[in-house]
Protein backbone atom coordinates (compact mmCIF):
# COMPACT_ATOMS: atom_id res chain seq x y z
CA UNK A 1 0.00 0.00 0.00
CA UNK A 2 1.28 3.48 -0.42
CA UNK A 3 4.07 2.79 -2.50
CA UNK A 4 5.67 0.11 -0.20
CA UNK A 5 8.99 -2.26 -1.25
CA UNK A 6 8.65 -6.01 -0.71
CA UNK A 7 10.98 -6.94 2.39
CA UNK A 8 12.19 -9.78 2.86
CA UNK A 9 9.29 -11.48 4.54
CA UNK A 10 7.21 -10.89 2.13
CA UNK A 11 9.19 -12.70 -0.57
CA UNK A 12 9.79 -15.50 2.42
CA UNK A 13 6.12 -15.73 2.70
CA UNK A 14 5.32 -16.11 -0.96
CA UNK A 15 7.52 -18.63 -1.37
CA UNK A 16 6.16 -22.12 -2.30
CA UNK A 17 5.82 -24.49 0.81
CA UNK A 18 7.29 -21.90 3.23
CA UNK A 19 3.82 -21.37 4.48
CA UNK A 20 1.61 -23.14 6.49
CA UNK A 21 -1.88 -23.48 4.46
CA UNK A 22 -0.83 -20.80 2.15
CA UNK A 23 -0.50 -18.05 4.70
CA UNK A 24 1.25 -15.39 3.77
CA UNK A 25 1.00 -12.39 6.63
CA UNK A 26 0.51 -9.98 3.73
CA UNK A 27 -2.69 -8.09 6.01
CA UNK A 28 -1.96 -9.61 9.53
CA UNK A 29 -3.03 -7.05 12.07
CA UNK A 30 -3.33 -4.16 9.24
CA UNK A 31 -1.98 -1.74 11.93
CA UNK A 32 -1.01 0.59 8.79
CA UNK A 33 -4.88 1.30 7.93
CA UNK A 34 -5.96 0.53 11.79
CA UNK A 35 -3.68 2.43 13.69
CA UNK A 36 -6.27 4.75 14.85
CA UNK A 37 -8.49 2.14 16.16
CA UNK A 38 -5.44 0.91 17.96
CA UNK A 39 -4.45 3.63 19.87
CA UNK A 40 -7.80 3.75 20.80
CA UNK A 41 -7.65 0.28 22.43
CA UNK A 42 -4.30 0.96 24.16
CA UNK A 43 -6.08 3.99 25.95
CA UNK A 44 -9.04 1.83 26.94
CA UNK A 45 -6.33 -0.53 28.35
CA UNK A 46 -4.02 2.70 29.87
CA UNK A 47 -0.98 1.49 28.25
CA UNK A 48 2.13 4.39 28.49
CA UNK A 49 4.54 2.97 26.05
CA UNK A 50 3.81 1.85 22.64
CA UNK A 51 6.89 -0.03 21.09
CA UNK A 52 6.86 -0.39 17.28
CA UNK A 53 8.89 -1.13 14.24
CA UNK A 54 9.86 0.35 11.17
CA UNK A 55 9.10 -0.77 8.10
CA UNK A 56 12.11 0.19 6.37
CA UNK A 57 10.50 -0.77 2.87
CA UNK A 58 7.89 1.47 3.03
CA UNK A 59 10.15 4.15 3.46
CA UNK A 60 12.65 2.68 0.88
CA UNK A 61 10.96 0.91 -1.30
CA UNK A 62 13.55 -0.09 -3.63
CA UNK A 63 16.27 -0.54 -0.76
CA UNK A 64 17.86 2.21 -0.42
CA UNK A 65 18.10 5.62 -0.34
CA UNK A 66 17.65 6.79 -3.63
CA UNK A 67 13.53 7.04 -3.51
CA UNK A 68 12.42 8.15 0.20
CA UNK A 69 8.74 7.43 0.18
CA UNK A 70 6.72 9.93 1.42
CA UNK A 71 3.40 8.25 2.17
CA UNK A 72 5.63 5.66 4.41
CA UNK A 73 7.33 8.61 6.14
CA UNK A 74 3.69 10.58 6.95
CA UNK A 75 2.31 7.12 8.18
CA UNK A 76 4.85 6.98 11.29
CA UNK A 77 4.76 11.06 12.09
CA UNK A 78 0.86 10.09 12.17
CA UNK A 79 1.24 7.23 14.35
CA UNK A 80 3.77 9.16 16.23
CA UNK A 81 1.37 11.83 16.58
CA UNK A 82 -1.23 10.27 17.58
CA UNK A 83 0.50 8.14 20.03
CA UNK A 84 1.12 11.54 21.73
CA UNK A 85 -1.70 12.87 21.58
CA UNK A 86 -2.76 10.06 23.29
CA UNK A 87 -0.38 10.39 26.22
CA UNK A 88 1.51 7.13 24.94
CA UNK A 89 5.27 7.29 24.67
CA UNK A 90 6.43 6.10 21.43
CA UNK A 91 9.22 3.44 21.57
């Protein structure tokens, strides 16, 4: 979405009898179009640190530095935001 890379778990997960069933993890928790609704939770459970990862290949797509993605860079200052808005210290 957004102009995201593959990484290398998604070519890992798309390969042939890697997978149970045919999983592949492509949506899994969909945090990136859910975030909102997350935060939301972790205030309902009065959580004060949020710890997350970067997604380096939505940021660079290809691998490296050449093409910075922007919609990957606006997703974490949104989450970032929010999480601060929320009185939850990003990690």
């Amino acid at each position: 979405a957004d102009g995201k890379g593959l990484s290398i778990w998604d070519k890992f997960s798309h390969t042939p009898e890697k997978m149970s069933q045919d999983d592949n993890g492509d949506i899994a928790c969909d945090s990136y179009n859910k975030f909102a609704e997350d935060i939301e939770n972790l205030k309902i459970l009065r959580v004060k640190h949020y710890r997350f990862s970067i997604s380096w290949s939505r940021i660079m797509p290809d691998g490296t530095n050449k093409k910075i993605n922007e919609a990957g860079l606006n997703y974490y200052h949104r989450l970032v935001d929010a999480l601060l808005a929320a009185d939850i210290t990003p990690q």
